[in-house]
C-alpha atoms as a PDB file:
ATOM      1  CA  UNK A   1       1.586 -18.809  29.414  1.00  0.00           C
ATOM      2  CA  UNK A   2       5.684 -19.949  28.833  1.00  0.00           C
ATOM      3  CA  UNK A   3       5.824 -16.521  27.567  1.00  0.00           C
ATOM      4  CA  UNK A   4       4.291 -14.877  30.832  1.00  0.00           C
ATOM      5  CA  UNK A   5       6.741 -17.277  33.206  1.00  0.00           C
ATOM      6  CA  UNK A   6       9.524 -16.319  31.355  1.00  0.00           C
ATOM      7  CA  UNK A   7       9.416 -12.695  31.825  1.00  0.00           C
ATOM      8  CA  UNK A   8       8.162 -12.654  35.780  1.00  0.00           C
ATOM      9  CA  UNK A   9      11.488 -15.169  36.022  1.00  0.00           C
ATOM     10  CA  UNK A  10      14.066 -12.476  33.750  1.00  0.00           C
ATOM     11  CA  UNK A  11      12.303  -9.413  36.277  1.00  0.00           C
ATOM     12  CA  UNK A  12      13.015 -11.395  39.633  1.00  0.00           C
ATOM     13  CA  UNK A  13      16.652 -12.033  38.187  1.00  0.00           C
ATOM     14  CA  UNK A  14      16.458  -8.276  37.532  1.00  0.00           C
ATOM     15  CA  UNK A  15      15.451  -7.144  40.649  1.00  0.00           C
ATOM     16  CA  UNK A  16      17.658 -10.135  42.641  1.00  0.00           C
ATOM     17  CA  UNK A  17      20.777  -8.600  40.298  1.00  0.00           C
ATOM     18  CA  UNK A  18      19.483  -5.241  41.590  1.00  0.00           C
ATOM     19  CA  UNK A  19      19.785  -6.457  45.481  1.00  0.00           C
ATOM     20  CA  UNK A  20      23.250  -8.133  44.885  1.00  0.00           C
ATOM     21  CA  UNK A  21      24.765  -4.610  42.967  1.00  0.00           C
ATOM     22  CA  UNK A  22      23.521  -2.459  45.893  1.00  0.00           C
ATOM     23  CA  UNK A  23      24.444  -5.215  48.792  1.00  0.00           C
ATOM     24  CA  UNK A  24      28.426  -5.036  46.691  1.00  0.00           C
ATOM     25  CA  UNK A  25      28.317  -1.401  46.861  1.00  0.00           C
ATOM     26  CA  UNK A  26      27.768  -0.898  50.454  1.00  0.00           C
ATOM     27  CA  UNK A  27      30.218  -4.395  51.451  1.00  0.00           C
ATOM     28  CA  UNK A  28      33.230  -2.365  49.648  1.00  0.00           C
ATOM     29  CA  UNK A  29      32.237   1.458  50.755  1.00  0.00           C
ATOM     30  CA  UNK A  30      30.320   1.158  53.956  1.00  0.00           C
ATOM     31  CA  UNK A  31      28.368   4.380  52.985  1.00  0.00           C
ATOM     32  CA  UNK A  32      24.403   3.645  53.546  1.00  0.00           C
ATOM     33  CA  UNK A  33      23.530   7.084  52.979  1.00  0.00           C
ATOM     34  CA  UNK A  34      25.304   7.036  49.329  1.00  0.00           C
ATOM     35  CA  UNK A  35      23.128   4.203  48.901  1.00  0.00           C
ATOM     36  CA  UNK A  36      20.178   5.663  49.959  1.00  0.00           C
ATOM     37  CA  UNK A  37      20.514   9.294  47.860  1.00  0.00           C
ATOM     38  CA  UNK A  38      21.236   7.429  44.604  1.00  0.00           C
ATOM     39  CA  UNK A  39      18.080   4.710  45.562  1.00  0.00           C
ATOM     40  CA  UNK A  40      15.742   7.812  45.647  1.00  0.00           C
ATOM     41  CA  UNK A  41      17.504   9.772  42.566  1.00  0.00           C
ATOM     42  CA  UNK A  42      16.835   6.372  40.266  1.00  0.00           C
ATOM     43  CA  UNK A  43      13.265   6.067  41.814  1.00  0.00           C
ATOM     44  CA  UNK A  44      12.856   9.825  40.682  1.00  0.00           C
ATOM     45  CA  UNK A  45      13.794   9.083  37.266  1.00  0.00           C
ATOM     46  CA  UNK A  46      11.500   6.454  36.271  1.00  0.00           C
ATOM     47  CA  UNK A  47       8.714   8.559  35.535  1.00  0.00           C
ATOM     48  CA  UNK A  48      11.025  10.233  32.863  1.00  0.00           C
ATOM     49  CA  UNK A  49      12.146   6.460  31.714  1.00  0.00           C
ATOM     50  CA  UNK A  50       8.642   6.087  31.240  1.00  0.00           C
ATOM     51  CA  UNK A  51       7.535   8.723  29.354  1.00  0.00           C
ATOM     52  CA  UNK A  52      10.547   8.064  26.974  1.00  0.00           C
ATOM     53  CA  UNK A  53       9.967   4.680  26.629  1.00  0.00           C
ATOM     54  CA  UNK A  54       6.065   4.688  26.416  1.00  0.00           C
ATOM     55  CA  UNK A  55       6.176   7.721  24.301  1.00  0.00           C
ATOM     56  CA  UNK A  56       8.980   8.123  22.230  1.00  0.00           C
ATOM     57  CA  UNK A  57       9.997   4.796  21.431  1.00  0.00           C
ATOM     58  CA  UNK A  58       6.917   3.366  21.066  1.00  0.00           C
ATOM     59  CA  UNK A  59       6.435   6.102  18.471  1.00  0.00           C
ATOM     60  CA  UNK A  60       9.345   5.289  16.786  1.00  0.00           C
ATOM     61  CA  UNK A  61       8.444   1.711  16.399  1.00  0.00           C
ATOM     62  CA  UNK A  62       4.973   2.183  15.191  1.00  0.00           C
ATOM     63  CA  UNK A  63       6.226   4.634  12.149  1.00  0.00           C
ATOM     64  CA  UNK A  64       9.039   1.458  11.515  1.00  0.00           C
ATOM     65  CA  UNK A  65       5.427  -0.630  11.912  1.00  0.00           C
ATOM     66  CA  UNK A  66       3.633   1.243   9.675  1.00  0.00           C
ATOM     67  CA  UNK A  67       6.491   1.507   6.815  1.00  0.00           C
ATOM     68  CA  UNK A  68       6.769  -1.759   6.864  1.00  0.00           C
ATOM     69  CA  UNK A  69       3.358  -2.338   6.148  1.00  0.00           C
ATOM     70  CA  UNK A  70       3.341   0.168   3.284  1.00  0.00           C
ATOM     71  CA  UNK A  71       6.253  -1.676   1.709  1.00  0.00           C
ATOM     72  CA  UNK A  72       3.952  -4.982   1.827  1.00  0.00           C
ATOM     73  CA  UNK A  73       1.080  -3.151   0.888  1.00  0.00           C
ATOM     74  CA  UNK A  74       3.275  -1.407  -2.595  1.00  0.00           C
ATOM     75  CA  UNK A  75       4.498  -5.159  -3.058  1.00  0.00           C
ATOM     76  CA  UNK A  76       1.272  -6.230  -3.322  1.00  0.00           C
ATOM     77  CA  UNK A  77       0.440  -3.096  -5.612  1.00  0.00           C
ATOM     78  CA  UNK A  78       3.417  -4.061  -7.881  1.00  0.00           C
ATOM     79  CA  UNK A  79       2.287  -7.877  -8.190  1.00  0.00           C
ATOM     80  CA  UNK A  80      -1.085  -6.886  -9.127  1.00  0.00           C
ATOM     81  CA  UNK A  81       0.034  -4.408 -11.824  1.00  0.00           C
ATOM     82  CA  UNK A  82       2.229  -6.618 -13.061  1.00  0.00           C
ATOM     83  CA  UNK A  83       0.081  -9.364 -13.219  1.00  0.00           C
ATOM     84  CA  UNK A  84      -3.176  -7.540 -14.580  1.00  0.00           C
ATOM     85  CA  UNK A  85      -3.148  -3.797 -13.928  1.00  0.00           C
ATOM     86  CA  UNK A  86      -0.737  -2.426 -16.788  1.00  0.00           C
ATOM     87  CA  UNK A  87      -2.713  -4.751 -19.720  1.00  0.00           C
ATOM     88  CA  UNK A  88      -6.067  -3.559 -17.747  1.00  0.00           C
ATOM     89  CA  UNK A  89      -5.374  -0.219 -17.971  1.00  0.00           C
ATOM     90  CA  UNK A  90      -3.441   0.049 -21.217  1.00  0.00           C
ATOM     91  CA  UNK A  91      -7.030  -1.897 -22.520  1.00  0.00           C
ATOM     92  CA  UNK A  92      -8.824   0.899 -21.649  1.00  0.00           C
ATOM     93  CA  UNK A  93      -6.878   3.341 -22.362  1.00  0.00           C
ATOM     94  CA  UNK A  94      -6.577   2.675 -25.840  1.00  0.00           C
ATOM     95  CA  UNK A  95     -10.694   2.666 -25.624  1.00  0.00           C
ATOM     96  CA  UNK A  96     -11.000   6.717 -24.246  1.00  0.00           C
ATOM     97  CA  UNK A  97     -11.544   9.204 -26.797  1.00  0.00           C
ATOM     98  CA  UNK A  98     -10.009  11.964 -24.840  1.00  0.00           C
ATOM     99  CA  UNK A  99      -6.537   9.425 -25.530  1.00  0.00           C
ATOM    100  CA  UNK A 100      -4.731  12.317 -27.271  1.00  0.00           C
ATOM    101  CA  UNK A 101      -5.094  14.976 -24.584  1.00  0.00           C
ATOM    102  CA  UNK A 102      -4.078  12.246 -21.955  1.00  0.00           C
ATOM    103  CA  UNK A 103      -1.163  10.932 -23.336  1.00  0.00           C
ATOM    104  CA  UNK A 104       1.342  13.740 -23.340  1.00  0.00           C
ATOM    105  CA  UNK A 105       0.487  14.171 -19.886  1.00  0.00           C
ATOM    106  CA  UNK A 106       2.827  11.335 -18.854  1.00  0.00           C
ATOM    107  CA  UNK A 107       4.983  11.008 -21.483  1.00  0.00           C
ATOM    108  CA  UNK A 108       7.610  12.662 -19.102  1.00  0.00           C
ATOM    109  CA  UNK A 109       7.006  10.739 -16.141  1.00  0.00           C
ATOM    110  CA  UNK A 110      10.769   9.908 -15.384  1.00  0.00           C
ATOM    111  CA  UNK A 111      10.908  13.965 -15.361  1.00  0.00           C
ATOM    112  CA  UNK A 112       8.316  14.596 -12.534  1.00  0.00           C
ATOM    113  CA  UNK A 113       8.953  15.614  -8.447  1.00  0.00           C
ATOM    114  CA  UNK A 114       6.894  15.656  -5.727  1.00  0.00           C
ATOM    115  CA  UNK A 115       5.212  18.092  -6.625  1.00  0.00           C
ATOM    116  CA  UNK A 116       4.228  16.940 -10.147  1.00  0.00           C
ATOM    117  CA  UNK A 117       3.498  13.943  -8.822  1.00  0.00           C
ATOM    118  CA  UNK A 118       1.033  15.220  -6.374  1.00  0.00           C
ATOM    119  CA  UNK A 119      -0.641  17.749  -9.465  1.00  0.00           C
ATOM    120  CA  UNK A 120      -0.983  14.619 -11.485  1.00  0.00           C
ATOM    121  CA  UNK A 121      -2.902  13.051  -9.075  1.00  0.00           C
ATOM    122  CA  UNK A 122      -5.161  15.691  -8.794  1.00  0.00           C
ATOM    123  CA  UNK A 123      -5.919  15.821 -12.446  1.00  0.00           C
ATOM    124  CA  UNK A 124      -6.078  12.013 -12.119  1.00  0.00           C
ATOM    125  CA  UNK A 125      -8.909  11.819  -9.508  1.00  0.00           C
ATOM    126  CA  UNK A 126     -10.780  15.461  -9.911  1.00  0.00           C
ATOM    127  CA  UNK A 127     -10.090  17.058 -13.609  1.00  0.00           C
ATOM    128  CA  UNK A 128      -9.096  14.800 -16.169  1.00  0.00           C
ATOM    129  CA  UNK A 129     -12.353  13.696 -18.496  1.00  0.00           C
ATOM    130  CA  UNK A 130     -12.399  10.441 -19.383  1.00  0.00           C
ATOM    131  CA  UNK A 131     -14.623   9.512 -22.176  1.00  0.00           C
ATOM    132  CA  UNK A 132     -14.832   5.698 -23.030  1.00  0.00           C
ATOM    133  CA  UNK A 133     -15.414   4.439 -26.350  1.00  0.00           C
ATOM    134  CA  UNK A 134     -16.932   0.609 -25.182  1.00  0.00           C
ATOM    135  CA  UNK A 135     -17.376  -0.566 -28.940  1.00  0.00           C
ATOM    136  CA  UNK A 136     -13.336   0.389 -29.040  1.00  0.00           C
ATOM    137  CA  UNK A 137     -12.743  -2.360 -26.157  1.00  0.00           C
ATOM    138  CA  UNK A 138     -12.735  -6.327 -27.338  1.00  0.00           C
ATOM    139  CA  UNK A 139     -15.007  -7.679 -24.722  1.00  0.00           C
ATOM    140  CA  UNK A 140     -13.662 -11.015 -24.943  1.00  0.00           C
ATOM    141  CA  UNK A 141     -10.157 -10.253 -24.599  1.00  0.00           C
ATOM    142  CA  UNK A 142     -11.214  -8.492 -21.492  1.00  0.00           C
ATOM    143  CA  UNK A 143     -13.191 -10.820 -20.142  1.00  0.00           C
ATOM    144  CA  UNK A 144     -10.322 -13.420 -20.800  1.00  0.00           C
ATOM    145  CA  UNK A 145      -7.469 -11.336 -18.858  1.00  0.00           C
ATOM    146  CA  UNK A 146      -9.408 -11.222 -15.792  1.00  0.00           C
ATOM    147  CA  UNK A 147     -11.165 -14.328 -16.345  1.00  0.00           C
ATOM    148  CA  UNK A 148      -7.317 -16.030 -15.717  1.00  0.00           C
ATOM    149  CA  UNK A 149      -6.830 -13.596 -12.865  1.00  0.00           C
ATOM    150  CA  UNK A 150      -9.943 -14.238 -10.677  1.00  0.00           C
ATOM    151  CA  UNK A 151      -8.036 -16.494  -7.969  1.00  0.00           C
ATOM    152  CA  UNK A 152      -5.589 -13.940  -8.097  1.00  0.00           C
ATOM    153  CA  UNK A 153      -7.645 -10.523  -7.104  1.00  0.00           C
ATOM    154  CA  UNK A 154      -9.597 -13.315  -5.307  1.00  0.00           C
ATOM    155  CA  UNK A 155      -6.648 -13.826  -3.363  1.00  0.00           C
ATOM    156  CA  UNK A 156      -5.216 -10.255  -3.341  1.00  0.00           C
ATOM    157  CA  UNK A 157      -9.445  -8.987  -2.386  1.00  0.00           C
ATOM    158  CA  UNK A 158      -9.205 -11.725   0.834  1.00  0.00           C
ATOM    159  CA  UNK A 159      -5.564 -10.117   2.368  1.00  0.00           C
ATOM    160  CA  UNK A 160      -5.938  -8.535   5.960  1.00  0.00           C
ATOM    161  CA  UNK A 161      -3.285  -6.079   4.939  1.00  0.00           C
ATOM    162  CA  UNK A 162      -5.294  -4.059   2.279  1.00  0.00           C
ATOM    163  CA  UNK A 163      -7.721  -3.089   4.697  1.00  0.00           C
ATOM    164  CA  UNK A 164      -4.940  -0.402   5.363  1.00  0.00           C
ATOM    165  CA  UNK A 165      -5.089   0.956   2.133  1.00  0.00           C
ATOM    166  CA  UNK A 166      -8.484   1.775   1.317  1.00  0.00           C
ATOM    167  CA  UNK A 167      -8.072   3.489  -2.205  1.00  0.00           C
ATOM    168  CA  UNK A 168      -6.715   0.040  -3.580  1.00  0.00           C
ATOM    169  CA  UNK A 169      -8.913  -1.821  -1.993  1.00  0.00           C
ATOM    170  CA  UNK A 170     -12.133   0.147  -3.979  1.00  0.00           C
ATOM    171  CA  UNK A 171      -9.889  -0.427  -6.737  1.00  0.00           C
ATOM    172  CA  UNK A 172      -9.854  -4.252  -5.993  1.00  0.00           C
ATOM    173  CA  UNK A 173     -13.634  -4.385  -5.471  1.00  0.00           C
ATOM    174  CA  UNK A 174     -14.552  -2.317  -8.934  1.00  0.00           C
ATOM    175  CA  UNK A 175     -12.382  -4.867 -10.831  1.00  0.00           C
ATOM    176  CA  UNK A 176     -13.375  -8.103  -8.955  1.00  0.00           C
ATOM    177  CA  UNK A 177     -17.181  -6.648  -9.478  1.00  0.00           C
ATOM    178  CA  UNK A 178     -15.887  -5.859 -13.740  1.00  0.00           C
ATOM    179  CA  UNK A 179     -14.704  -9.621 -13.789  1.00  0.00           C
ATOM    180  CA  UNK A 180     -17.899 -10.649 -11.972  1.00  0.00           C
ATOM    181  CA  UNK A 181     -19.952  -9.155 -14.439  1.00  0.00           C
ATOM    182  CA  UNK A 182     -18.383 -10.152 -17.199  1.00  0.00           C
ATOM    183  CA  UNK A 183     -18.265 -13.907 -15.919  1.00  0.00           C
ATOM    184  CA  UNK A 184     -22.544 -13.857 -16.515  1.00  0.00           C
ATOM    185  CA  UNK A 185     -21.821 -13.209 -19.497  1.00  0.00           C
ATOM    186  CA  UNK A 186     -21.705 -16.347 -21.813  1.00  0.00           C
ATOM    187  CA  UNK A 187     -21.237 -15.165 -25.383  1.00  0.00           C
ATOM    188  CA  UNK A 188     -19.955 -11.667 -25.517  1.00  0.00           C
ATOM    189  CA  UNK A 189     -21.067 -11.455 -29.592  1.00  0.00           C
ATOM    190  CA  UNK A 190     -24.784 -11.653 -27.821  1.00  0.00           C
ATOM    191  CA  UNK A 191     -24.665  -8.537 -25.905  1.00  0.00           C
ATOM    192  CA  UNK A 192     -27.502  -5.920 -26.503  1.00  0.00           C
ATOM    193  CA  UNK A 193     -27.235  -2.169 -25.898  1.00  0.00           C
ATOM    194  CA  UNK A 194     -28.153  -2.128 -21.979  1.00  0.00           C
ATOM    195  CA  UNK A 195     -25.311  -4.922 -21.452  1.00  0.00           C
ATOM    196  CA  UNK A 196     -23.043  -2.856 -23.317  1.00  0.00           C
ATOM    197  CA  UNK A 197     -23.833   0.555 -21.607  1.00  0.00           C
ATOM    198  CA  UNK A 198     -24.040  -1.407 -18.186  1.00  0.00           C
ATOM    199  CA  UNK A 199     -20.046  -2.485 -18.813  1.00  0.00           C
ATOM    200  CA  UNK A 200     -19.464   0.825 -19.834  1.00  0.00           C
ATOM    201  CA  UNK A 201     -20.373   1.774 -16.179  1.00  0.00           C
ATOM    202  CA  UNK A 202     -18.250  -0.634 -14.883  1.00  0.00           C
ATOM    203  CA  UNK A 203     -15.251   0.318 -16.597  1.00  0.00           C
ATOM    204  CA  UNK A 204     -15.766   3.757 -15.934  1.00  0.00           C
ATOM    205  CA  UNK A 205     -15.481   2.803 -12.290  1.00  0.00           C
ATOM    206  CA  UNK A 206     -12.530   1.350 -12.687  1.00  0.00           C
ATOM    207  CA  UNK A 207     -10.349   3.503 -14.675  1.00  0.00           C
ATOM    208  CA  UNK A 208     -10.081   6.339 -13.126  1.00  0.00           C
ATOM    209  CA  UNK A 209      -9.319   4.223 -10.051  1.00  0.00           C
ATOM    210  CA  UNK A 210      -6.915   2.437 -12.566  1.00  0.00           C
ATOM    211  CA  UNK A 211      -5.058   5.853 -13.300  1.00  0.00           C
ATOM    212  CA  UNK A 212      -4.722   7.407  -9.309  1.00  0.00           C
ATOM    213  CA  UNK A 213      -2.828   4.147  -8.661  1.00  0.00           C
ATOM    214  CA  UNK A 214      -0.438   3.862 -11.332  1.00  0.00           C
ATOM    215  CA  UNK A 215       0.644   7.437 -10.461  1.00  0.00           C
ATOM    216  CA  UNK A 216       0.663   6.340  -7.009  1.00  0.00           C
ATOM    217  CA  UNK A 217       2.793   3.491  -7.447  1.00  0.00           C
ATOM    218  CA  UNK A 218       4.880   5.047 -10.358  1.00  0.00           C
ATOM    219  CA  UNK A 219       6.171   7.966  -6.795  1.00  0.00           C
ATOM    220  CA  UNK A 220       6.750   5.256  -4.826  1.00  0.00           C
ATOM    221  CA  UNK A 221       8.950   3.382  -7.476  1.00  0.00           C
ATOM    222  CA  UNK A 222      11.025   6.062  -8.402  1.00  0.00           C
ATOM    223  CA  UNK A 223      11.304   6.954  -4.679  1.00  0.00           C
ATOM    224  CA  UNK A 224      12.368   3.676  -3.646  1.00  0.00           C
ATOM    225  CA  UNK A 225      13.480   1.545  -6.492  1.00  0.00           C
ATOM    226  CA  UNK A 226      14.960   4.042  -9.542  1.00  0.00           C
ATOM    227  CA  UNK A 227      15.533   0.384 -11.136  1.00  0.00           C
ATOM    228  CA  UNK A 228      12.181  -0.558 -11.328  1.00  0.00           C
ATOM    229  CA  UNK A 229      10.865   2.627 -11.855  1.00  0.00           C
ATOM    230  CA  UNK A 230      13.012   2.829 -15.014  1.00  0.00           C
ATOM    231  CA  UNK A 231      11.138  -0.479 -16.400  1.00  0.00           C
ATOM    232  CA  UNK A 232       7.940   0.111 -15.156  1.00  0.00           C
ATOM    233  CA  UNK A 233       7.727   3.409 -17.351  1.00  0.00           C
ATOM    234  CA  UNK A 234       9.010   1.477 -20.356  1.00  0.00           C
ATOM    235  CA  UNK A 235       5.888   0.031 -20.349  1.00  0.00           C
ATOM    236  CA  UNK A 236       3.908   3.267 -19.576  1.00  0.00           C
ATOM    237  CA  UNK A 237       0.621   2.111 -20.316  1.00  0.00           C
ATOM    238  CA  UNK A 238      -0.532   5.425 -21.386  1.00  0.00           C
ATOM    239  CA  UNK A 239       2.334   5.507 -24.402  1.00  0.00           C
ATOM    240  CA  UNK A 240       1.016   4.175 -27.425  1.00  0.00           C
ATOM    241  CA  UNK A 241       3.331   1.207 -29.308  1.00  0.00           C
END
């Protein structure tokens, strides 16, 4: 309501300047008709102030809007892998017995453009076979990672801003439903073959999730911030050590 006063008092001050300006002009040059041709020629241009201002800058501001969402949204994306995503991964990883033929596909990461990057991806999400070993993965150290990181994809699950990014947010839901599943799970030495080959599932879903983002996040690093980029792949997940 302040806000609404405020701005109906700043355009009458506009349109009062406006008066005073025109009322100066003809006081010091006596010339109505000067005042008249120049009235209509501004009128005639407000359309065109318009359409630049409704159009062009509003464009321009929502592409400054929406980068500046991505760059909270890849924040986000780094906090998470930093927090859980690079052990996750790395985890299961280590687990696929296609781990040989993966590897040496990113053991030049720091080497790739564009256009590798956007290849990569490809294999990532339509080509690469992934072929998990579950009795290779120590279901309690699992469990305990995202056990002590459920508040946090709790947390990073309940943010308004994902719901612009809807790859990372099925990535967010397959791990927070991986956690969940391994949270019914009291003793993991108990587990029988169907709880086994159910987590398998699960993990399945993840990973290849897992893998699309890292690339993902890996181009926008080395885009944006060569210094982290440089760290982050000194921890390549897909590098044995």
């Amino acid at each position: 309501m302040n806000k609404s006063k405020w701005q109906v008092k700043f355009g009458v001050f506009l349109v009062l300047l406006s008066l005073v300006l025109y009322i100066i002009h003809y006081a010091v040059f006596h010339d109505p008709h000067h005042i008249f041709v120049f009235l209509v020629e501004d009128i005639a241009f407000i359309p065109i102030e318009v359409l630049i201002v409704s159009l062009i800058l509003h464009k321009i501001l929502e592409e400054r809007e929406k980068q500046h969402i991505l760059e909270k949204l890849n924040m986000l994306i780094g906090v998470f892998f930093n927090e859980v995503g690079t052990k996750l991964l790395n985890s299961i990883f280590n687990a696929d017995n296609n781990e040989k033929y993966i590897s040496p596909i990113f053991t030049d990461i720091e080497a790739w453009d564009d256009n590798d990057f956007k290849h990569k991806v490809k294999l990532a999400k339509e080509e690469l076979k992934y072929q998990i070993d579950i009795e290779k993965i120590n279901i309690s150290d699992l469990a305990g990672l995202l056990k002590s990181k459920r508040s946090f994809l709790l947390g990073l699950l309940q943010n308004p801003s994902l719901l612009e990014h809807e790859t990372f947010t099925e990535l967010l839901t397959a791990v927070f439903h991986l956690e969940d599943e391994l949270h019914h799970h009291g003793n993991y030495e108990d587990l029988n073959e169907e709880d086994f080959e159910h987590l398998k599932i699960d993990i399945e879903r993840v990973y290849p999730l897992l893998v699309y983002e890292w690339i993902a996040y890996m181009k926008y690093l080395k885009k944006n911030y060569p210094y982290l980029f440089s760290l982050a792949i000194r921890y390549n997940p897909f590098i044995g050590r």
